[in-house]
N, C-alpha and C. Protein backbone atom coordinates (compact mmCIF):
# COMPACT_ATOMS: atom_id res chain seq x y z
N UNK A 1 16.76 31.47 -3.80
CA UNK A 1 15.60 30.64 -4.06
C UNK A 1 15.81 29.77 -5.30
N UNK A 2 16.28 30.22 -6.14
CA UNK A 2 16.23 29.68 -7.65
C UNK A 2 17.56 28.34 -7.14
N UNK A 3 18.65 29.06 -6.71
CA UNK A 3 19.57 27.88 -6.14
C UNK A 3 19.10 26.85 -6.00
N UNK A 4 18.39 26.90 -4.70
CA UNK A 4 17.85 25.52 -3.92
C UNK A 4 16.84 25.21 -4.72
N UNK A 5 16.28 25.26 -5.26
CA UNK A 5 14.71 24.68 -6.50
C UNK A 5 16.19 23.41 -7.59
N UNK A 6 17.40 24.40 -7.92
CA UNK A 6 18.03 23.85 -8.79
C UNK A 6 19.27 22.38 -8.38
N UNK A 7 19.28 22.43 -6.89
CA UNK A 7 19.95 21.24 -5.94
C UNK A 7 18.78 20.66 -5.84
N UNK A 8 17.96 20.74 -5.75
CA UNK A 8 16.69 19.77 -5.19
C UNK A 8 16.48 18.98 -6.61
N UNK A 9 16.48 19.84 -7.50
CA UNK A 9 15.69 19.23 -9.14
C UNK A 9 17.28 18.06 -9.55
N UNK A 10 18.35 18.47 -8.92
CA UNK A 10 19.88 18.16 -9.43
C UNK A 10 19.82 16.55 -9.05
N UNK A 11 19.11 16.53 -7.67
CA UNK A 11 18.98 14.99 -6.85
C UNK A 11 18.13 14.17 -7.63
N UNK A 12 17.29 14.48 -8.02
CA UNK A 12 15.92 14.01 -8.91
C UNK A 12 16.26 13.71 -10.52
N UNK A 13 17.60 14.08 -10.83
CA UNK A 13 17.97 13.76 -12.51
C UNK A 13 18.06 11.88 -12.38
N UNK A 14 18.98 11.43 -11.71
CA UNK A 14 18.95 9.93 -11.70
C UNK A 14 17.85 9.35 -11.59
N UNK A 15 16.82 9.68 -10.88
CA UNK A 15 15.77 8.94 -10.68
C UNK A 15 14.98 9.37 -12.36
N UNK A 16 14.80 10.32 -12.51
CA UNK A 16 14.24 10.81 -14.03
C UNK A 16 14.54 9.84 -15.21
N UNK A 17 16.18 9.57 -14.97
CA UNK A 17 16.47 9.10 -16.37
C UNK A 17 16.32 7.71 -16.06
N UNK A 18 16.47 7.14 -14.72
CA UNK A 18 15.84 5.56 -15.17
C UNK A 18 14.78 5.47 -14.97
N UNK A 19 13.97 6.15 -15.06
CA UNK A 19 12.56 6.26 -15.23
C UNK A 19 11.92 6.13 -16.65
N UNK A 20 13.35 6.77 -17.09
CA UNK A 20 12.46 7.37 -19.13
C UNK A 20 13.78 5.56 -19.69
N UNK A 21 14.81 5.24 -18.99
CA UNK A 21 15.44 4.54 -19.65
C UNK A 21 14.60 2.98 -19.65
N UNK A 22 13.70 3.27 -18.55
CA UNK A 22 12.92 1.88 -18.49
C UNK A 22 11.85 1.69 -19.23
N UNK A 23 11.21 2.63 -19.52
CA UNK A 23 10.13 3.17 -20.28
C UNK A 23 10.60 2.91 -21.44
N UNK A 24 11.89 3.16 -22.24
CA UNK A 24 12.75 2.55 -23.17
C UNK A 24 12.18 1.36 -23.95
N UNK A 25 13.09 0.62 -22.99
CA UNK A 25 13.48 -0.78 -22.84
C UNK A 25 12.59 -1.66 -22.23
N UNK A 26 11.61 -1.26 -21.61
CA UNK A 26 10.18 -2.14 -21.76
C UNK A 26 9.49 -2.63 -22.33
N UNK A 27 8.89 -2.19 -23.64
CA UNK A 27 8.29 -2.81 -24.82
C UNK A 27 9.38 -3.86 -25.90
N UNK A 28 10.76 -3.49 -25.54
CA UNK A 28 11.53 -4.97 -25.93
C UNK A 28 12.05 -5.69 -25.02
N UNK A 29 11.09 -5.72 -24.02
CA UNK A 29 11.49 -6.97 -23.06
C UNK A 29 9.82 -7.98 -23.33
N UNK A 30 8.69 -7.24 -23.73
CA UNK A 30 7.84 -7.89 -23.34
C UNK A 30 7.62 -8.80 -24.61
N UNK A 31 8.28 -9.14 -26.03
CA UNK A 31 7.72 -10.82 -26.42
C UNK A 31 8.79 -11.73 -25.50
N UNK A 32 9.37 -10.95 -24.20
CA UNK A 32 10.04 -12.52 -23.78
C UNK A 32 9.46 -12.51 -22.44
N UNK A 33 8.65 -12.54 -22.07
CA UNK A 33 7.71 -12.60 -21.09
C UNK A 33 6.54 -13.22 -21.38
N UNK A 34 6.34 -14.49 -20.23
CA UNK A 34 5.50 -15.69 -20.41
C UNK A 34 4.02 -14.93 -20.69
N UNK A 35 3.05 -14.90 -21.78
CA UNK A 35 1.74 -14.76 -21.49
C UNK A 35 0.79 -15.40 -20.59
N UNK A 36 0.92 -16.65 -21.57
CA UNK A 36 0.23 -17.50 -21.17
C UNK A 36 0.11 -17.84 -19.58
N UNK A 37 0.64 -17.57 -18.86
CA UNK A 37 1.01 -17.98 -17.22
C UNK A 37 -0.19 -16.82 -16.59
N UNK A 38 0.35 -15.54 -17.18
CA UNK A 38 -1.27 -14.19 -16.58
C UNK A 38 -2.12 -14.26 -17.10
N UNK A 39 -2.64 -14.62 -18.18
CA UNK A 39 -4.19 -15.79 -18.10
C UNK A 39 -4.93 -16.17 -17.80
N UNK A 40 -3.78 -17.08 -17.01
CA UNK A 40 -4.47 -18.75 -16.25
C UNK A 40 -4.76 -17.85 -14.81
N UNK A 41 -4.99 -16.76 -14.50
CA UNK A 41 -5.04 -16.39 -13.56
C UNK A 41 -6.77 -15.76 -13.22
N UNK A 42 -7.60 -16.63 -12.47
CA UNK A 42 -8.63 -16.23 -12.53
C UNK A 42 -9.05 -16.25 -11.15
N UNK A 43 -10.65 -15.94 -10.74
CA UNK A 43 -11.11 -16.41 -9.58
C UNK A 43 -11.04 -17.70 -8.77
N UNK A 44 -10.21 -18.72 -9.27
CA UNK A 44 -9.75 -19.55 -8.20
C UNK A 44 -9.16 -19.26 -7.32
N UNK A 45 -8.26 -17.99 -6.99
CA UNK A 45 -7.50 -17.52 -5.86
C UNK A 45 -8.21 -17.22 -4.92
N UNK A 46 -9.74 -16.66 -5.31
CA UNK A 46 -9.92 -16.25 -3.94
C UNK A 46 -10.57 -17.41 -3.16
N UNK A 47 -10.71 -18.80 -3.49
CA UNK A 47 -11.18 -20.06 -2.78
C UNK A 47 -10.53 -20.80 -1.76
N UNK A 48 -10.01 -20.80 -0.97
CA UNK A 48 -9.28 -21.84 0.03
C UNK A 48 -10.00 -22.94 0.80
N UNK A 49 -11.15 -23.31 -0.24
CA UNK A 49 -11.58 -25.26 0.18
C UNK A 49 -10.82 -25.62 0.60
N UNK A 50 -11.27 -26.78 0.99
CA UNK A 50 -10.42 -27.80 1.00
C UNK A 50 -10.21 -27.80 2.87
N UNK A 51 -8.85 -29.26 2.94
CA UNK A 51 -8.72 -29.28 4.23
C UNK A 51 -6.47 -28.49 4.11
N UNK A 52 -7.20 -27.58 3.53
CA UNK A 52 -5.45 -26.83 3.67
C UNK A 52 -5.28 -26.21 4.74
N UNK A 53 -4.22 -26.99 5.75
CA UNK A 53 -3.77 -26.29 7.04
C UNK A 53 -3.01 -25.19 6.83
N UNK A 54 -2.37 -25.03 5.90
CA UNK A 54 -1.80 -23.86 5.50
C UNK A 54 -2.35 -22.90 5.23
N UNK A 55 -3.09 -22.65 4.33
CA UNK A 55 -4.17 -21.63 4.09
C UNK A 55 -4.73 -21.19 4.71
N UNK A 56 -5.36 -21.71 5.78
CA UNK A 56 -6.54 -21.54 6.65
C UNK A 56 -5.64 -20.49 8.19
N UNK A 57 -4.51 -21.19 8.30
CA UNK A 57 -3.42 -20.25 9.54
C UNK A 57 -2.93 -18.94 8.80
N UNK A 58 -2.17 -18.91 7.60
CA UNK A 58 -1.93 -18.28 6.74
C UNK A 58 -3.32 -16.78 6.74
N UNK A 59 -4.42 -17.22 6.48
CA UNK A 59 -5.66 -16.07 6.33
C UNK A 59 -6.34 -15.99 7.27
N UNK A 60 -5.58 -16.87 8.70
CA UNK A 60 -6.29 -16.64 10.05
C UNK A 60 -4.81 -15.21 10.53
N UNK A 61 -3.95 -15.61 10.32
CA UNK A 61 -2.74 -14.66 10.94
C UNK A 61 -2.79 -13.39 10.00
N UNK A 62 -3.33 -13.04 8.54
CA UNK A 62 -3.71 -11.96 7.85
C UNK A 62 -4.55 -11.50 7.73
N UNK A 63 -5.93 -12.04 9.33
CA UNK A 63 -6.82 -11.23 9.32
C UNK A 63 -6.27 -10.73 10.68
N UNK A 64 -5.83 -11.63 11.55
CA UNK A 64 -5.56 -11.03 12.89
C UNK A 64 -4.66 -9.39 12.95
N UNK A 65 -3.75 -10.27 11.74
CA UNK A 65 -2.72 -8.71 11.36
C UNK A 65 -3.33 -7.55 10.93
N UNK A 66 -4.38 -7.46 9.80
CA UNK A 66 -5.13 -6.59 9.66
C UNK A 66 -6.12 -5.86 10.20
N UNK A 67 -6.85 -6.41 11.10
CA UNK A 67 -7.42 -6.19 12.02
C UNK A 67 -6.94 -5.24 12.80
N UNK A 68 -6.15 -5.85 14.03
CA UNK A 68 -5.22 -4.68 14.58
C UNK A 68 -4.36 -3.69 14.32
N UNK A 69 -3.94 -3.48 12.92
CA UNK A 69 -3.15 -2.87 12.50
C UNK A 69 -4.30 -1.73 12.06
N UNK A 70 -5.55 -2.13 11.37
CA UNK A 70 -6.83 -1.44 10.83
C UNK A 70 -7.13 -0.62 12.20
N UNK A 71 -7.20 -1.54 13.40
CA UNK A 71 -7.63 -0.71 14.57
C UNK A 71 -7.02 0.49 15.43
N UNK A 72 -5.18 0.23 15.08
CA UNK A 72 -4.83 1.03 15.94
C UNK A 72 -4.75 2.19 14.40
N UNK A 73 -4.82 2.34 13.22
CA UNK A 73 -5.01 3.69 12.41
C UNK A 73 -5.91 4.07 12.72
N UNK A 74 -6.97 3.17 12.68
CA UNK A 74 -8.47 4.01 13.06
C UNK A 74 -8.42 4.65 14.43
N UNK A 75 -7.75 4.49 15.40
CA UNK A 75 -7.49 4.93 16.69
C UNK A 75 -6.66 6.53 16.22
N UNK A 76 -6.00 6.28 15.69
CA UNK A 76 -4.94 7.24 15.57
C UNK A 76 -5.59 8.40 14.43
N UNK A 77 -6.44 7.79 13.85
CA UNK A 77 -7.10 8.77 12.94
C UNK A 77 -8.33 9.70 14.30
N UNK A 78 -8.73 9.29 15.05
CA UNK A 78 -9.81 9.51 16.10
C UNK A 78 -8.88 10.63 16.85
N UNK A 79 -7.79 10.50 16.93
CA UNK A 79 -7.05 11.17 17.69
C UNK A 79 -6.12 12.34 17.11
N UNK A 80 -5.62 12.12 16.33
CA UNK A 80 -5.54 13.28 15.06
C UNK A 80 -6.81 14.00 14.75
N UNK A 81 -7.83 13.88 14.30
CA UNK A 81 -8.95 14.69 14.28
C UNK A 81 -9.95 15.39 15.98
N UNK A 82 -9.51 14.43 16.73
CA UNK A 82 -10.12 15.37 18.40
C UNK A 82 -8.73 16.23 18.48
N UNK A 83 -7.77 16.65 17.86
CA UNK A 83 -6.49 17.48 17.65
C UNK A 83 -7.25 18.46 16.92
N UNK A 84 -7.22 18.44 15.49
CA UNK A 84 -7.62 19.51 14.44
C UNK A 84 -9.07 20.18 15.21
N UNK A 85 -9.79 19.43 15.44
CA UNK A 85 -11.24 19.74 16.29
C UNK A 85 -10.91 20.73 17.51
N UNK A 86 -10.58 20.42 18.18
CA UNK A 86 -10.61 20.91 19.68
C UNK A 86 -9.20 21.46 20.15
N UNK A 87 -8.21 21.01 19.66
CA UNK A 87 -6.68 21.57 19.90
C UNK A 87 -6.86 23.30 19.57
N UNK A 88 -5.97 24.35 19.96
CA UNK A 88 -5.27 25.19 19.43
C UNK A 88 -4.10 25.25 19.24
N UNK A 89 -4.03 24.91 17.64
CA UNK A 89 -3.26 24.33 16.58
C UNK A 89 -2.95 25.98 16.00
N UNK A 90 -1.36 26.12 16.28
CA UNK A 90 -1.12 27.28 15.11
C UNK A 90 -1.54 27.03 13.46
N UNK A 91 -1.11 27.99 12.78
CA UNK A 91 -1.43 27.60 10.88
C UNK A 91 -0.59 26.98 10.62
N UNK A 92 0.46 27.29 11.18
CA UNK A 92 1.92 26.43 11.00
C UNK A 92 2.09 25.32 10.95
N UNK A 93 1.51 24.53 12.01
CA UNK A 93 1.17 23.09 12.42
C UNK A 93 -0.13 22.61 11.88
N UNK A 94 -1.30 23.52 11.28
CA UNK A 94 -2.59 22.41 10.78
C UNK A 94 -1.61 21.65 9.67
N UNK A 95 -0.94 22.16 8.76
CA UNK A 95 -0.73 21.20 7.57
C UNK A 95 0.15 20.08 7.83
N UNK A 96 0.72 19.64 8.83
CA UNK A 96 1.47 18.69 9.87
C UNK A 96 -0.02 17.83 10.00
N UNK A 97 -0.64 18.25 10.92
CA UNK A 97 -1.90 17.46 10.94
C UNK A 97 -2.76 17.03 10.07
N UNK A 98 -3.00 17.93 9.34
CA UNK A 98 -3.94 17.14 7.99
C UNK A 98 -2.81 16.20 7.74
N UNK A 99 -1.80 16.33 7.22
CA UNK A 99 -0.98 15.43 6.36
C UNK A 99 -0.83 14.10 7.29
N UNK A 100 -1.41 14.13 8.53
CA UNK A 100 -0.73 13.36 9.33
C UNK A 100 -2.44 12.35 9.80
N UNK A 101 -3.67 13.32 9.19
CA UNK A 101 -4.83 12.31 9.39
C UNK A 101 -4.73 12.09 7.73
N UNK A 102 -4.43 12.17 7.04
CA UNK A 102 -4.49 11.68 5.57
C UNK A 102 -3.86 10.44 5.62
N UNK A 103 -2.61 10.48 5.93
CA UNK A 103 -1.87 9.65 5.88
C UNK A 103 -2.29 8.35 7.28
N UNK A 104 -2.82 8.67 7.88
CA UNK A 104 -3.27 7.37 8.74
C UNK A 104 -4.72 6.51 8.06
N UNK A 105 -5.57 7.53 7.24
CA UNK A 105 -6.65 7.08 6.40
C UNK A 105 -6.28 6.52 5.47
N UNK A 106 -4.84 6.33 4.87
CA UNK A 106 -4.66 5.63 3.96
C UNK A 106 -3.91 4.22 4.37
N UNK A 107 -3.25 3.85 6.16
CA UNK A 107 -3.16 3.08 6.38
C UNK A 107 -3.91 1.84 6.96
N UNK A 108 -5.13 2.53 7.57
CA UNK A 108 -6.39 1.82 8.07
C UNK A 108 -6.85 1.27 6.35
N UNK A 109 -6.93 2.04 5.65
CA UNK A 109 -7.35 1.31 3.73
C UNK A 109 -6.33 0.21 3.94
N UNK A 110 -5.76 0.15 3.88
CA UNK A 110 -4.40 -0.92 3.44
C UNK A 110 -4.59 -1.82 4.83
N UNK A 111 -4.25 -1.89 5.72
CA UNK A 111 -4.90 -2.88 6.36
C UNK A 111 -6.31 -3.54 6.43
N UNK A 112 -7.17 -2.87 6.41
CA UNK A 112 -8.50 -3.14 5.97
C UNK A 112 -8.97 -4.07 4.71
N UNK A 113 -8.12 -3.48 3.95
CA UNK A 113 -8.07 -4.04 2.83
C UNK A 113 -7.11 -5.47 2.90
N UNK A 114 -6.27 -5.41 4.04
CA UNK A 114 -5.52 -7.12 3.35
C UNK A 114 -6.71 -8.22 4.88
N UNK A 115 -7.44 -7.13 5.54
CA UNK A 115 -8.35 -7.82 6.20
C UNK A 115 -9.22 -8.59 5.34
N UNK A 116 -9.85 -8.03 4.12
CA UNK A 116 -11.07 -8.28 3.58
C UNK A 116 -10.78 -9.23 2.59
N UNK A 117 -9.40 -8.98 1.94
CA UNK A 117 -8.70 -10.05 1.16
C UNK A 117 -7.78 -11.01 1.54
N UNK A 118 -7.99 -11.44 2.88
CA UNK A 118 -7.39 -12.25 3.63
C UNK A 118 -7.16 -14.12 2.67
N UNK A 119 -8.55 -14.36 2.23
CA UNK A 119 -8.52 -15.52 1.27
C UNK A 119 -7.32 -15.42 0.19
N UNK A 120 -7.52 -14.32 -0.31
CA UNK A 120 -7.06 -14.32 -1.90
C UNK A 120 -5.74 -14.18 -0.54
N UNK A 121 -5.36 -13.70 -0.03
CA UNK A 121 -3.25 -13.71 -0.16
C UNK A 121 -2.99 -15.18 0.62
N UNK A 122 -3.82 -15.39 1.09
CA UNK A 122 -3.13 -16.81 1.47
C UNK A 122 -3.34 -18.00 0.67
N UNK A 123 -4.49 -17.90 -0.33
CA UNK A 123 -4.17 -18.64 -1.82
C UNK A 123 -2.60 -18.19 -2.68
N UNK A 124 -2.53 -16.99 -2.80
CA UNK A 124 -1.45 -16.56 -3.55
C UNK A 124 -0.06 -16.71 -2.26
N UNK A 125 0.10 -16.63 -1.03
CA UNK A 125 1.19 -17.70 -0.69
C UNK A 125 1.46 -18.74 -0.58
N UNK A 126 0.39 -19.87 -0.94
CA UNK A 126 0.58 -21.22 -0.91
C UNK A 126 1.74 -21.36 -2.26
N UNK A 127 1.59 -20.44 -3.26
CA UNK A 127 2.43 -20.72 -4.63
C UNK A 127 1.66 -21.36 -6.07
């Protein structure tokens, strides 16, 4: 037991140390990083007036995407839970399933979410 805890922790040293080496070397990178530019950054993004053909296809194709992508998690969340509900599910397998309606509730969020912010990303891909 102690072995394998100590190969598992052995894989995880590289990722550790550029973790702490960035953490470093971050606070002397930042007087060379533009301020002034994150600022100027206000509620104009989420506006797409105007007659911009770009914009308007752009946050028509990132709601369509979200949408369906929102619909088939929410499907899949409906169906993972008539599982946990009504299945006979060993103990073995509930934590497969929870982990597996958690994880679809957090992809219906994320699509949902680039549904609702459909304006603001197709302001922020115009450039």
């Amino acid at each position: 037991m102690i072995l394998t805890v100590t190969k598992r922790f052995k894989s995880f040293i590289p990722i550790i140390a550029f973790m702490l080496i960035l953490n470093v070397f971050a606070p002397m990178a930042s007087p060379f990083v533009d301020s002034a530019s994150a600022s100027t950054i206000g509620s104009e993004i989420y506006n797409t007036d105007g007659d911009n053909i770009l914009a308007k296809k752009v946050e028509k194709i990132v709601k369509i995407v979200g949408g369906v992508g929102g619909a088939a998690f929410v499907l899949a969340i409906l169906i993972v839970a008539l599982f946990i509900i009504f299945g006979s599910i060993s103990a073995n397998q509930m934590g497969t399933y929870w982990k597996a309606l958690f994880s679809c509730m957090a992809g219906a969020f994320i699509f949902f979410s680039a549904y609702a912010f459909a304006p603001a990303i197709a302001k922020l891909a115009q450039g």
